[in-house]
C-alpha atoms as a PDB file:
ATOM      1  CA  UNK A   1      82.626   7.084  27.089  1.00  0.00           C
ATOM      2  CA  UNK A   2      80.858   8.666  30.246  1.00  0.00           C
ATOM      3  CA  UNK A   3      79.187   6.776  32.372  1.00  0.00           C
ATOM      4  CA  UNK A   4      76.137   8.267  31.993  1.00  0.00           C
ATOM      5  CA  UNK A   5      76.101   8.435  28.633  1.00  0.00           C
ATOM      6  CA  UNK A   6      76.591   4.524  28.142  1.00  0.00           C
ATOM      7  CA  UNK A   7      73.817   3.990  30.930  1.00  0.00           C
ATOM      8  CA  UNK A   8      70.939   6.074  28.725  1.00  0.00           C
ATOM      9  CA  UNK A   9      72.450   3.890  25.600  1.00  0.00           C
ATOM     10  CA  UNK A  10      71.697   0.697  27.265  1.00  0.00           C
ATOM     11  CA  UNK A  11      68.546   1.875  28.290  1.00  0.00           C
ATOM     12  CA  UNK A  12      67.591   2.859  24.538  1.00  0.00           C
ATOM     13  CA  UNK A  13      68.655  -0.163  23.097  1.00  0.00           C
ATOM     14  CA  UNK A  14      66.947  -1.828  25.569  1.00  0.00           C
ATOM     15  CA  UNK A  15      63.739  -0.032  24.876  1.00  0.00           C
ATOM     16  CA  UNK A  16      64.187  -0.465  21.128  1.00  0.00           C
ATOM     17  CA  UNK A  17      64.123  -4.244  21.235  1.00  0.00           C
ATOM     18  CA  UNK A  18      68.097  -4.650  21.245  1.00  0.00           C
ATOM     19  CA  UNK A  19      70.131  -6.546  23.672  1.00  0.00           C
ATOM     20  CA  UNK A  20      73.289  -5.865  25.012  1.00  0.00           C
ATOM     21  CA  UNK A  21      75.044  -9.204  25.385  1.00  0.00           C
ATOM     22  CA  UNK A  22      78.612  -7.908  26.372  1.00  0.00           C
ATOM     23  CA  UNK A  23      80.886  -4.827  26.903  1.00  0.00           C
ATOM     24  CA  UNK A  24      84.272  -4.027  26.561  1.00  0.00           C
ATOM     25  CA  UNK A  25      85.145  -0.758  26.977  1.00  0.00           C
ATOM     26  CA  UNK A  26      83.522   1.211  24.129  1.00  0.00           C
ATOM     27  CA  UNK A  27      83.404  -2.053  22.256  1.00  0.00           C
ATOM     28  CA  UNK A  28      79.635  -3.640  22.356  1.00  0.00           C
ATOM     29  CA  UNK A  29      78.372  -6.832  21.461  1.00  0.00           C
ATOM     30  CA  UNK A  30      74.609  -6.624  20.477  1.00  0.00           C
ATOM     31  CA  UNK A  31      71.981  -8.703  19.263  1.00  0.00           C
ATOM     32  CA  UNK A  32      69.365  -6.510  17.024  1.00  0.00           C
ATOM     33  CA  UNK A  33      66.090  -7.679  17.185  1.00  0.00           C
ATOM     34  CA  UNK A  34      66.177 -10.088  14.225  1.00  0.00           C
ATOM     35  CA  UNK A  35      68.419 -12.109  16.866  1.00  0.00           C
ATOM     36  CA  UNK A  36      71.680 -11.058  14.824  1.00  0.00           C
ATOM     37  CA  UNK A  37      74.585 -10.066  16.297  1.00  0.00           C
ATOM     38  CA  UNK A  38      76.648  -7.202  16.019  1.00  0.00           C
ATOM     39  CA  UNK A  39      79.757  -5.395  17.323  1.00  0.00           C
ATOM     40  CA  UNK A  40      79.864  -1.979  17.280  1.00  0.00           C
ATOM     41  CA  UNK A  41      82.020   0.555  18.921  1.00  0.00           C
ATOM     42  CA  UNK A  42      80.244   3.503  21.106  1.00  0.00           C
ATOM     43  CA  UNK A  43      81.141   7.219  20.372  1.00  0.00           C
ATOM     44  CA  UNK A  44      79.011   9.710  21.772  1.00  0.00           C
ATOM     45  CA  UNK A  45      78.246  12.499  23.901  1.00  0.00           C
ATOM     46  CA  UNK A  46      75.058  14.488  26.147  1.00  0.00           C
ATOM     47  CA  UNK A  47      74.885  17.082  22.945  1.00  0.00           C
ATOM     48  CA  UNK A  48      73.078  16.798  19.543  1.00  0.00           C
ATOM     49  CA  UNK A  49      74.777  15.414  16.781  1.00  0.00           C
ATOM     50  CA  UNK A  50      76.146  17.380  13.940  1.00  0.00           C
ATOM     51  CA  UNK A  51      77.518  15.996  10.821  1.00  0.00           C
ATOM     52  CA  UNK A  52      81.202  17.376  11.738  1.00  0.00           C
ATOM     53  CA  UNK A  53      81.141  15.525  15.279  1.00  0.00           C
ATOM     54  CA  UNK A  54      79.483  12.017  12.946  1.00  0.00           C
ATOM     55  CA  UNK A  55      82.531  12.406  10.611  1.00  0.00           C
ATOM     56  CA  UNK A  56      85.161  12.622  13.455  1.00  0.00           C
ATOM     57  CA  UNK A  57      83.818   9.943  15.602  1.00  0.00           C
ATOM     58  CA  UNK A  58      82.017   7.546  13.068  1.00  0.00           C
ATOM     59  CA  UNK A  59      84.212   7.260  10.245  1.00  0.00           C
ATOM     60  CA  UNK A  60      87.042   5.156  11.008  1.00  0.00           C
ATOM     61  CA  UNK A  61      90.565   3.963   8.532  1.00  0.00           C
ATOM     62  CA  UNK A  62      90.145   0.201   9.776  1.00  0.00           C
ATOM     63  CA  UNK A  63      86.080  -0.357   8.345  1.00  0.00           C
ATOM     64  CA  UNK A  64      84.823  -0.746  12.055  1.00  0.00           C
ATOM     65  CA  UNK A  65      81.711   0.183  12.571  1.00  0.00           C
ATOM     66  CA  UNK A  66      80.722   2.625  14.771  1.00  0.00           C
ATOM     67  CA  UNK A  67      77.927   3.266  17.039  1.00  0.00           C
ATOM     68  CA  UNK A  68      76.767   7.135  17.400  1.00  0.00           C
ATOM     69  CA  UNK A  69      74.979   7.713  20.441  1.00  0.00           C
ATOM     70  CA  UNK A  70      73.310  11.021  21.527  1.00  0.00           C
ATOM     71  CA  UNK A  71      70.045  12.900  22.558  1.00  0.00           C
ATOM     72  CA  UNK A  72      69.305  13.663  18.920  1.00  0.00           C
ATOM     73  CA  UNK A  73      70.849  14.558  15.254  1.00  0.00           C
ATOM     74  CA  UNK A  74      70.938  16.651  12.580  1.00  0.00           C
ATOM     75  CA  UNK A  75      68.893  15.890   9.495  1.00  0.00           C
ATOM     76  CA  UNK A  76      72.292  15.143   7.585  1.00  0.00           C
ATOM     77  CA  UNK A  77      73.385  13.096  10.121  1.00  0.00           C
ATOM     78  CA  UNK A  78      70.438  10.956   9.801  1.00  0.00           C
ATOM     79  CA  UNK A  79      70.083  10.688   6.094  1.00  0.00           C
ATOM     80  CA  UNK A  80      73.723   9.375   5.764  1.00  0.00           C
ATOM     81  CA  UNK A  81      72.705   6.366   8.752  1.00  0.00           C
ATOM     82  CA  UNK A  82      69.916   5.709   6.325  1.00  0.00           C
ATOM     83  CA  UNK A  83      72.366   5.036   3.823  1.00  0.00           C
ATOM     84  CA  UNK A  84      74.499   3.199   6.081  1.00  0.00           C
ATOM     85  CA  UNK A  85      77.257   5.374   6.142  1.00  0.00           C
ATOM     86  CA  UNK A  86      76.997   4.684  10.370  1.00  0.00           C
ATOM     87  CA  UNK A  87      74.754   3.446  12.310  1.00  0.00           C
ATOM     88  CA  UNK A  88      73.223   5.344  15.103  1.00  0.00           C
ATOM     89  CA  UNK A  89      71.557   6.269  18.452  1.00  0.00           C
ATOM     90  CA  UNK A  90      69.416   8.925  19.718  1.00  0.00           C
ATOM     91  CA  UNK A  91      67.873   8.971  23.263  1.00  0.00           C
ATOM     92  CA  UNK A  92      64.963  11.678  22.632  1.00  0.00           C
ATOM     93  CA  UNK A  93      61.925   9.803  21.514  1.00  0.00           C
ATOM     94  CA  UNK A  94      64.527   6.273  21.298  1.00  0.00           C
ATOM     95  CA  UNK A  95      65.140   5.164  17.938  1.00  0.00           C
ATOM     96  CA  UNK A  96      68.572   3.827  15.935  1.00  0.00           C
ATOM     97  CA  UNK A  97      69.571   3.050  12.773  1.00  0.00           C
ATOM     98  CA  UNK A  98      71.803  -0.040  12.224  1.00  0.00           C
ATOM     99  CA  UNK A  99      73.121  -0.800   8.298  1.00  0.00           C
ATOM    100  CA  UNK A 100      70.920   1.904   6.893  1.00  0.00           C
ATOM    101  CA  UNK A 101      67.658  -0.104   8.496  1.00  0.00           C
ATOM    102  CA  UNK A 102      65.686   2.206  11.316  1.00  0.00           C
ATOM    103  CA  UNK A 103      64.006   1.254  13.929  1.00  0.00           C
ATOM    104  CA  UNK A 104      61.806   3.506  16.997  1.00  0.00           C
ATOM    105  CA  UNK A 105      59.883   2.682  19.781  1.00  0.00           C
ATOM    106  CA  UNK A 106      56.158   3.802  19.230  1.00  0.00           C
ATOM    107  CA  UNK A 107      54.442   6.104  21.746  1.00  0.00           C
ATOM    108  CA  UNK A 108      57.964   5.796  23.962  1.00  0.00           C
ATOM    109  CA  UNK A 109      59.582   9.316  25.310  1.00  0.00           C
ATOM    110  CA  UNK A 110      63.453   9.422  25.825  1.00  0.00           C
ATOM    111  CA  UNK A 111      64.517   7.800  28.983  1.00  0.00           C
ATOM    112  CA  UNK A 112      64.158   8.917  32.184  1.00  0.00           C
ATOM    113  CA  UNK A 113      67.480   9.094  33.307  1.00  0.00           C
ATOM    114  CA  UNK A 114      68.929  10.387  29.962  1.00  0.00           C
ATOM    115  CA  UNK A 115      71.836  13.275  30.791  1.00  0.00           C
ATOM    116  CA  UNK A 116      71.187  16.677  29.601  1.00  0.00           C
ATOM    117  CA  UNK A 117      73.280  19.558  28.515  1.00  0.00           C
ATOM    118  CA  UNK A 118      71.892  22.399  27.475  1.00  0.00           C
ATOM    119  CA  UNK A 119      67.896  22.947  25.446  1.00  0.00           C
ATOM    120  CA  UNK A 120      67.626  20.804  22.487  1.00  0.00           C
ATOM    121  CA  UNK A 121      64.394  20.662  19.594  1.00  0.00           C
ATOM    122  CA  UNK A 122      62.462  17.204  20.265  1.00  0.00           C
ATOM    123  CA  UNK A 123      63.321  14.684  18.038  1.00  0.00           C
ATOM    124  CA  UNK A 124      60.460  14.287  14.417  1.00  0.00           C
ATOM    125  CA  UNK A 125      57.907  11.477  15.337  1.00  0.00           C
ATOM    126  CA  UNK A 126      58.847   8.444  13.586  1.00  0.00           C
ATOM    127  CA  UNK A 127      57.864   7.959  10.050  1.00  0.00           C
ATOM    128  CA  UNK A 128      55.675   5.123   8.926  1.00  0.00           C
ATOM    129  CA  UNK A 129      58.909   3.461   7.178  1.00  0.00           C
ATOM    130  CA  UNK A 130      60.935   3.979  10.924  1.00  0.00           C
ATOM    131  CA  UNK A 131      57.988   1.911  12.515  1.00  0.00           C
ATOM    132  CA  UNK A 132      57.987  -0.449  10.007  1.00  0.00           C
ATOM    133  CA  UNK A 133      61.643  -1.287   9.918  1.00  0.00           C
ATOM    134  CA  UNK A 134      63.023   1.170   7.067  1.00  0.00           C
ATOM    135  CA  UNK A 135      64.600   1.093   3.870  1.00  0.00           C
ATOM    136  CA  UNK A 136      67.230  -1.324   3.168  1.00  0.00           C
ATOM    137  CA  UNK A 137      70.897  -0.791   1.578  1.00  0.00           C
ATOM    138  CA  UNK A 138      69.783  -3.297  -1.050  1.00  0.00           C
ATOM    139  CA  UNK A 139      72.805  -1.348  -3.335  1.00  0.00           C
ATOM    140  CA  UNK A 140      75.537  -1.676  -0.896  1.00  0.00           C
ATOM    141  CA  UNK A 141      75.022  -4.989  -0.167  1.00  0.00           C
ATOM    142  CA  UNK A 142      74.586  -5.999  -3.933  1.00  0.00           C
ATOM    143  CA  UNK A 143      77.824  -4.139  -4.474  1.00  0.00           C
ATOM    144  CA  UNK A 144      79.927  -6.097  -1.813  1.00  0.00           C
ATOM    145  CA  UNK A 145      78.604  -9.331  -2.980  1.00  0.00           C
ATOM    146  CA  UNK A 146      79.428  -8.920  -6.753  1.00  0.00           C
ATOM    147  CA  UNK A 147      83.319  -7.597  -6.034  1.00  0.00           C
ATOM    148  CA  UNK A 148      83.407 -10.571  -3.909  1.00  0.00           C
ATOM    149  CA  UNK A 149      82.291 -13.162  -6.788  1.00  0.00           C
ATOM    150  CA  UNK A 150      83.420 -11.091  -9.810  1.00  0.00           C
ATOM    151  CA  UNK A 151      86.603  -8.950  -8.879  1.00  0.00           C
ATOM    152  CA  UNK A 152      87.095  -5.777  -9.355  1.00  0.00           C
ATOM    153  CA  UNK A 153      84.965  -3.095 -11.087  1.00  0.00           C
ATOM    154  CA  UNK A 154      84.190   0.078 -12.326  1.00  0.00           C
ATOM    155  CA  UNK A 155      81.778   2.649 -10.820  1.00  0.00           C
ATOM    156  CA  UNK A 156      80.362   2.400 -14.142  1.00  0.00           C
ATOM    157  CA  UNK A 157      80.011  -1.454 -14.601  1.00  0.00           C
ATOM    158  CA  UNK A 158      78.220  -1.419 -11.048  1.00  0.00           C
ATOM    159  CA  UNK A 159      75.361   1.140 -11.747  1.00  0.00           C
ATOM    160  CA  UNK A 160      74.725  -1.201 -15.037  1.00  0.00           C
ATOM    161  CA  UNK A 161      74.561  -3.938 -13.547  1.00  0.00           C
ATOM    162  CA  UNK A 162      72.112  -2.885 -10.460  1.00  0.00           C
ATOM    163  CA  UNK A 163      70.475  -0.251 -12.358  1.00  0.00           C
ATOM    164  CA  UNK A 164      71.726   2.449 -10.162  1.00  0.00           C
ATOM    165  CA  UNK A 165      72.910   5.574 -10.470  1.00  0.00           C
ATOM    166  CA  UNK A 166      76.861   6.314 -10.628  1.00  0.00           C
ATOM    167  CA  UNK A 167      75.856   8.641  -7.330  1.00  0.00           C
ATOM    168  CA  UNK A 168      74.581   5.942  -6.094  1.00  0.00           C
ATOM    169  CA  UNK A 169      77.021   3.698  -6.091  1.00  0.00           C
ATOM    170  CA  UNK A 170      79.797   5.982  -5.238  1.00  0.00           C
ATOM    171  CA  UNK A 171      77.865   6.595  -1.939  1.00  0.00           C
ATOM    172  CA  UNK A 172      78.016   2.962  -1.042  1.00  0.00           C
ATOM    173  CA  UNK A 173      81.327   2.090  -2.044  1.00  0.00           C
ATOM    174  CA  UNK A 174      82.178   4.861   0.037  1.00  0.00           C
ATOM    175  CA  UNK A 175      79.931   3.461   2.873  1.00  0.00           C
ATOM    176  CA  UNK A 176      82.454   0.598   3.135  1.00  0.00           C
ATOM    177  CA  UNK A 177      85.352   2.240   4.234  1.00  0.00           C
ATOM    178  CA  UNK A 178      88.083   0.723   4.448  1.00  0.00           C
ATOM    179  CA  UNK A 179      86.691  -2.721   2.815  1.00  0.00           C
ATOM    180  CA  UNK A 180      86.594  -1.685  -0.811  1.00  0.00           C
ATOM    181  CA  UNK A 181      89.612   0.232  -2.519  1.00  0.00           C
ATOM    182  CA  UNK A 182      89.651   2.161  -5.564  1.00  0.00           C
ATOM    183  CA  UNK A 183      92.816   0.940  -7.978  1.00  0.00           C
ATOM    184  CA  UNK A 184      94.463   3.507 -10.225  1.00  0.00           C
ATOM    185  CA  UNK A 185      92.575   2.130 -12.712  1.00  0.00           C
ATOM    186  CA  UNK A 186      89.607   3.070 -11.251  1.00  0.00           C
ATOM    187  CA  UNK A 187      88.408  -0.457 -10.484  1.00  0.00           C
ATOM    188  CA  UNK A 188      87.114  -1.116  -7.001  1.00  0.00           C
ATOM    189  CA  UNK A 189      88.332  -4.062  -5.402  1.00  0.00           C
ATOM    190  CA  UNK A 190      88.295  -5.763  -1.832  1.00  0.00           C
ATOM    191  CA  UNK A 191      91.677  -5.871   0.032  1.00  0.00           C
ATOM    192  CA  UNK A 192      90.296  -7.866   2.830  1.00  0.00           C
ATOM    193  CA  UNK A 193      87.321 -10.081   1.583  1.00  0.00           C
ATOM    194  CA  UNK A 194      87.402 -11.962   4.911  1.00  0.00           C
ATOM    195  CA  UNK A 195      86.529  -8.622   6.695  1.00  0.00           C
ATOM    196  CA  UNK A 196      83.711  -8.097   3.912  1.00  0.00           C
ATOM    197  CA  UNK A 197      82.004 -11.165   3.790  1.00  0.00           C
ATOM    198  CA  UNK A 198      82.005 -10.408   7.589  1.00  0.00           C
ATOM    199  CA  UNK A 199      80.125  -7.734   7.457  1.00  0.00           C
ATOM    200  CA  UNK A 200      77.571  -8.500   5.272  1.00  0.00           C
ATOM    201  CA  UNK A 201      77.277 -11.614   7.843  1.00  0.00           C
ATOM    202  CA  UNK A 202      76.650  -8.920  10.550  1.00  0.00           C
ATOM    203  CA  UNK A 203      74.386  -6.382   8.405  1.00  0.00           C
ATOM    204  CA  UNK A 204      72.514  -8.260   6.033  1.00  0.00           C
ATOM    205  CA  UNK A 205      69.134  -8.465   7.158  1.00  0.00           C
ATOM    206  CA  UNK A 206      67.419 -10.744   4.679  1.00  0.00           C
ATOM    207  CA  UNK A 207      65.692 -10.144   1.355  1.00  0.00           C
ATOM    208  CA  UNK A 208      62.384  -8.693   2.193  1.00  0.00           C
ATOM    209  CA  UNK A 209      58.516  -9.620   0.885  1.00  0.00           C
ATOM    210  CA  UNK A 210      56.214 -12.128   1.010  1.00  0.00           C
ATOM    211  CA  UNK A 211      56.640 -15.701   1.653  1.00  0.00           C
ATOM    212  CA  UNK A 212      54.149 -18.724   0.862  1.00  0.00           C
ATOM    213  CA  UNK A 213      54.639 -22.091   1.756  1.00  0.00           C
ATOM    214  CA  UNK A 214      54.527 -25.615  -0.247  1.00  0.00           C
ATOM    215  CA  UNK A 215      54.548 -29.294   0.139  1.00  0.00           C
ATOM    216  CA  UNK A 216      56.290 -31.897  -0.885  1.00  0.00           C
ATOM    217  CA  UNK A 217      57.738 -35.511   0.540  1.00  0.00           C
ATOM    218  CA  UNK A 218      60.849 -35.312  -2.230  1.00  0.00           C
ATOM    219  CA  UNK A 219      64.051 -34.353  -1.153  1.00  0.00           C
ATOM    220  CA  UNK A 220      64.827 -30.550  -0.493  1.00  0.00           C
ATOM    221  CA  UNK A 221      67.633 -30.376  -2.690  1.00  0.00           C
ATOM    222  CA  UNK A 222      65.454 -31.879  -5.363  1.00  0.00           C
ATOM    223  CA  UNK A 223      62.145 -29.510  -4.521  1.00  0.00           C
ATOM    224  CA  UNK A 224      64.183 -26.397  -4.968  1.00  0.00           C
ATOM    225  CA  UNK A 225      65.255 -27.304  -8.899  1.00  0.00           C
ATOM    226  CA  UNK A 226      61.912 -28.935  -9.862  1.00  0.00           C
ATOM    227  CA  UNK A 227      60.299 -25.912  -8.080  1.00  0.00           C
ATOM    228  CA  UNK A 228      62.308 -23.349 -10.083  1.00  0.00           C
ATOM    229  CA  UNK A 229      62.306 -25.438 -13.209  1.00  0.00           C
ATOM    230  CA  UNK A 230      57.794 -25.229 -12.931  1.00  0.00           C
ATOM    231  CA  UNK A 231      58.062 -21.615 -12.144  1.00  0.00           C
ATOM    232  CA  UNK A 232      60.422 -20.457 -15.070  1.00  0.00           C
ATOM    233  CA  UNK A 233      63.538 -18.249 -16.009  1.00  0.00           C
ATOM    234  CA  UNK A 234      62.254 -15.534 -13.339  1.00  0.00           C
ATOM    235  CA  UNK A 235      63.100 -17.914 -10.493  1.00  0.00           C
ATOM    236  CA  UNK A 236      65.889 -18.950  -8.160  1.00  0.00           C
ATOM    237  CA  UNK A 237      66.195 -21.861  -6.296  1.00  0.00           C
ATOM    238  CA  UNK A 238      68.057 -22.405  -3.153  1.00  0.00           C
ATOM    239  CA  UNK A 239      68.054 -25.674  -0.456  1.00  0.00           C
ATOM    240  CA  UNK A 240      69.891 -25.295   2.960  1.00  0.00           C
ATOM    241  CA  UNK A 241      69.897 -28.032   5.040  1.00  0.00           C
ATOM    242  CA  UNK A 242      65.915 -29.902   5.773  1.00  0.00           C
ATOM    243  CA  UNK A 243      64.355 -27.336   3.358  1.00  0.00           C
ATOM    244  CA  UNK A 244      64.491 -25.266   0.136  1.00  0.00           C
ATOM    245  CA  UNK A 245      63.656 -21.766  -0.714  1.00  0.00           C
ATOM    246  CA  UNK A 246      62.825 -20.744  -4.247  1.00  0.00           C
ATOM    247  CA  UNK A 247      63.027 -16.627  -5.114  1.00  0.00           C
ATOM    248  CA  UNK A 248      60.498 -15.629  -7.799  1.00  0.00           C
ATOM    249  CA  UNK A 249      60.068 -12.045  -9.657  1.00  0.00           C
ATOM    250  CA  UNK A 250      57.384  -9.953  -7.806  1.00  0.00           C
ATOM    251  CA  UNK A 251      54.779 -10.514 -11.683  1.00  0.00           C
ATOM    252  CA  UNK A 252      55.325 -14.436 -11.196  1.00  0.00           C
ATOM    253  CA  UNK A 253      52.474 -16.361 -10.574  1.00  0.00           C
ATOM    254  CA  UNK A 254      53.019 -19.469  -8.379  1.00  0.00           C
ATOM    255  CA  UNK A 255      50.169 -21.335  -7.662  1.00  0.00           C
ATOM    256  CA  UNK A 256      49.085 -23.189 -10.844  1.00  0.00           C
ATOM    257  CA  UNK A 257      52.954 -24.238 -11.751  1.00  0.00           C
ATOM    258  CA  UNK A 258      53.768 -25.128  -7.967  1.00  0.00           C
ATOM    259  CA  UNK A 259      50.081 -27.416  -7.816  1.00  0.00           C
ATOM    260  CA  UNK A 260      51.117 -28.780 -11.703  1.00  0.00           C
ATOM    261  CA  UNK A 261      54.847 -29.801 -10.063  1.00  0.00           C
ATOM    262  CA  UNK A 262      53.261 -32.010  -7.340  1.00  0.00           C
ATOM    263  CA  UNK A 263      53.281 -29.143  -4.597  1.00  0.00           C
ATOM    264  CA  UNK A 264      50.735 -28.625  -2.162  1.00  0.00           C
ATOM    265  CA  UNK A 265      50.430 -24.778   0.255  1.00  0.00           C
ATOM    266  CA  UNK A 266      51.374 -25.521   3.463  1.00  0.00           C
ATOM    267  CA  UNK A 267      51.288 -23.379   7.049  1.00  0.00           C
ATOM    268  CA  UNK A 268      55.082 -22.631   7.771  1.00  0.00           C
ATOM    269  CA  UNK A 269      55.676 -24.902  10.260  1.00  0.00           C
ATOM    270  CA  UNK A 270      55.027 -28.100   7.882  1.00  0.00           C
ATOM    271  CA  UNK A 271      56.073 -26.156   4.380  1.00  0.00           C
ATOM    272  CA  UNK A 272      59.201 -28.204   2.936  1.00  0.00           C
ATOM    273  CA  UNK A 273      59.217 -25.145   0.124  1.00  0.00           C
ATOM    274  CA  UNK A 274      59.230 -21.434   0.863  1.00  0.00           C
ATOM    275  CA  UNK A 275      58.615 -19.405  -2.003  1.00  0.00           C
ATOM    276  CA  UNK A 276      59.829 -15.741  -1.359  1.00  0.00           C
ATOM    277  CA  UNK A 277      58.999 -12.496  -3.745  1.00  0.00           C
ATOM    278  CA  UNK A 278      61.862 -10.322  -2.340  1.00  0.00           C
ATOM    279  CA  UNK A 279      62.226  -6.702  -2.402  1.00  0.00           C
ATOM    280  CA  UNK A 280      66.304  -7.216  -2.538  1.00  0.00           C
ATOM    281  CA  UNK A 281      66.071  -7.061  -6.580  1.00  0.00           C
ATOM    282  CA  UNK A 282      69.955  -7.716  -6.367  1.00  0.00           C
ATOM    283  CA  UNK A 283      69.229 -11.120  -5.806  1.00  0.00           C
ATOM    284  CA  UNK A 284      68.631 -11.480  -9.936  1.00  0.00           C
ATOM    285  CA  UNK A 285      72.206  -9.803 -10.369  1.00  0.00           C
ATOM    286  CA  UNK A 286      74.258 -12.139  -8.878  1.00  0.00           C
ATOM    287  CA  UNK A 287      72.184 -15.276  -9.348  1.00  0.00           C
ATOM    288  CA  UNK A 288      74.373 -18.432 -11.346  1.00  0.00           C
ATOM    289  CA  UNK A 289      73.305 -20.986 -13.767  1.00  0.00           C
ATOM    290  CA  UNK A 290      73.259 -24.031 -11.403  1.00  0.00           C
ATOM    291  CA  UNK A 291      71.469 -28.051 -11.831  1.00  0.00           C
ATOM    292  CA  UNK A 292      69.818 -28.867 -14.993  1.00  0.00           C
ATOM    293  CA  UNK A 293      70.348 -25.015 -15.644  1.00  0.00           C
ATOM    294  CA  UNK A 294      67.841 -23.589 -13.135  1.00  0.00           C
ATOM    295  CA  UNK A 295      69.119 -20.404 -12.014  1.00  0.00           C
ATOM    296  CA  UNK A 296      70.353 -20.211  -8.167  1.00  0.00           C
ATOM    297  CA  UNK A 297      71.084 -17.679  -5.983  1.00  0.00           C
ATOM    298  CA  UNK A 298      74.866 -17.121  -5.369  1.00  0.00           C
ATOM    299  CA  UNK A 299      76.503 -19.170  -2.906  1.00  0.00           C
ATOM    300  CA  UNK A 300      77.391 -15.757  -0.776  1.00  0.00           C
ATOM    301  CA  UNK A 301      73.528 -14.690  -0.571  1.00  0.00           C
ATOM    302  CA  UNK A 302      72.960 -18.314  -0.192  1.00  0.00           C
ATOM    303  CA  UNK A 303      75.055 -18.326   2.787  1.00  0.00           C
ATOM    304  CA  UNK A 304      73.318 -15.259   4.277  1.00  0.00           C
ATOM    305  CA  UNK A 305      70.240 -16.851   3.676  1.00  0.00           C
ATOM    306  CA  UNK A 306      70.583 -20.247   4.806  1.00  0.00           C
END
C-alpha cells in the first residue's frame, strides 16, 4: 500500500473513533469503537472506488476480510459494505463500514493531508442511520450461528427459519466467502467452523435495544431461570459469570412479573438482572430448551454475549 495512502487511513480511523493498535504490512489490527478488535487487511488506492476495483481487491478465496480504503465509492460499492459483503473506508467526509454496521464523523471534512488524484463528487452527508451506528447483518449472523449448531442446510430451510427471503439469504451466505460451502446437494455447510465462530467473535456487535435493570440477592444463575420462568415463553434467559441477562420479545411487559418474582429496578451499576428487548430477532431462532424448561439463548450467542 502507498505510504500516503495508509497515512490518510490512519488518520480516518482515527477520526472515526477507531484505533490502530498494530501493523504489519497491509495487515491491521484495530479496535472499533465498541473496544472490539479486528484484523483486517488494507487494499486501496488515491481514486474512487468502483465495484470492479471492490471485487478484485475485497473479495478474497481464504474468507479474510478486507479493508477498502479510498477518497470515496460508488453507490454499489457501498450498499454491498452495508450488507457486509466488505468492510470499508472513505477519506472524503470520513466514514467506514465494518460487518455491514456504518459509522461517520459528524460535521468532520476529509483529512487534511488526504492524497489526491484527479476531481472527484463529495461524498452524500451521512444519513441519520450512519450517525447512529447503522443497520446490522442480523441475517448473516443468524445464518452462521444455526450451520454451526444445526449442520448443514438449504437456502430454503434458512429463509423459513429467519423469515427471510431466499435473496436474502443467498446474499449472506455469499457474504461469507470462503466460510460456508454449498454441497452438491445444495446444503450449505461450514468447512472450517473454527474460522467461523471466529468471525462472528470479531463482527458481532451485540443484539441491539433497550436494557432495564433488576435486583436481586439470589444467585445469578438462579435469577436468570426464575426471571424467564415470571416473564413467560417469549423470554430467554442467560447468566455469565456475577450476573444474568434475560432477552424478552419487544410486546412483553416486564415490570409487574419481574416485581411479582422478588425483583426490584436497579441503576446499572448495582442491577444483578439486565433485561434486554433486542432488535437481533434471530436470537428466538436459535434459542434451546434449557433448566426447568425455560428457554435460553444458544451457547454460541451466549458466548458472544457474555
Amino acid at each position: 500500500m502507498l505510504s500516503d495512502v495508509a497515512a490518510t487511513s490512519e488518520a480516518a480511523l482515527r477520526a472515526l473513533g477507531f484505533r490502530v493498535r498494530s501493523r504489519s504490512g497491509e495487515t491491521w489490527e484495530l479496535l472499533l469503537p465498541n473496544s472490539r478488535p479486528a484484523t483486517r487487511v488494507l487494499r486501496g488506492d488515491r481514486a474512487r472506488i468502483t465495484l470492479s476495483d471492490a471485487r478484485k481487491r475485497g473479495d478474497r478465496p481464504d474468507g479474510t476480510r478486507t479493508l477498502l480504503v479510498a477518497p470515496s465509492a460508488s453507490p454499489g460499492v457501498l450498499d454491498a459494505a452495508l450488507l457486509g459483503r466488505w468492510d470499508l473506508l472513505l477519506w472524503d467526509h470520513p466514514r467506514a463500514v465494518i460487518n455491514g454496521v456504518a459509522y461517520a464523523a459528524i460535521g468532520s471534512g476529509p483529512p487534511s493531508d488526504a492524497p489526491r488524484r484527479g476531481a472527484r463528487e463529495p461524498a452524500p452527508a451521512p444519513t441519520a442511520s450512519e450517525r447512529t451506528g447503522g443497520r446490522r447483518a442480523w441475517t448473516r449472523w443468524g445464518i452462521a450461528r444455526i450451520l454451526l449448531l444445526d449442520g448443514p442446510a438449504d437456502v430454503a430451510a434458512l429463509a423459513g427459519r429467519l423469515d427471510a427471503s431466499p435473496q436474502a439469504v443467498r446474499r449472506a451466505l455469499g457474504q461469507w466467502g470462503g466460510l460456508v460451502q454449498r454441497g452438491t446437494d445444495g446444503a450449505w455447510s461450514v468447512p472450517d467452523a473454527a474460522g467461523l465462530r471466529s468471525a462472528l467473535g470479531t463482527g458481532y456487535e451485540g443484539p441491539g435495544g433497550r436494557r432495564s435493570g433488576w435486583f436481586s440477592p439470589l444467585p445469578a444463575a438462579r435469577q436468570g431461570v426464575l426471571a424467564a420462568a415470571a416473564l413467560g415463553p417469549d423470554a430467554r434467559a442467560l447468566t455469565v459469570p456475577g450476573r444474568a441477562l434475560v432477552l424478552v420479545a419487544p410486546e412483553s411487559a416486564v415490570q409487574a412479573p419481574l416485581r411479582a418474582a422478588g425483583f426490584v429496578p436497579a441503576p446499572a451499576g448495582r442491577a444483578s438482572l439486565t433485561v434486554l428487548e433486542p432488535k437481533d430477532t434471530t436470537a428466538w431462532v436459535t434459542a434451546r430448551v434449557g433448566a426447568e424448561g425455560v428457554a435460553s439463548v444458544d451457547p454460541i450467542l451466549a458466548e458472544l454475549l457474555g
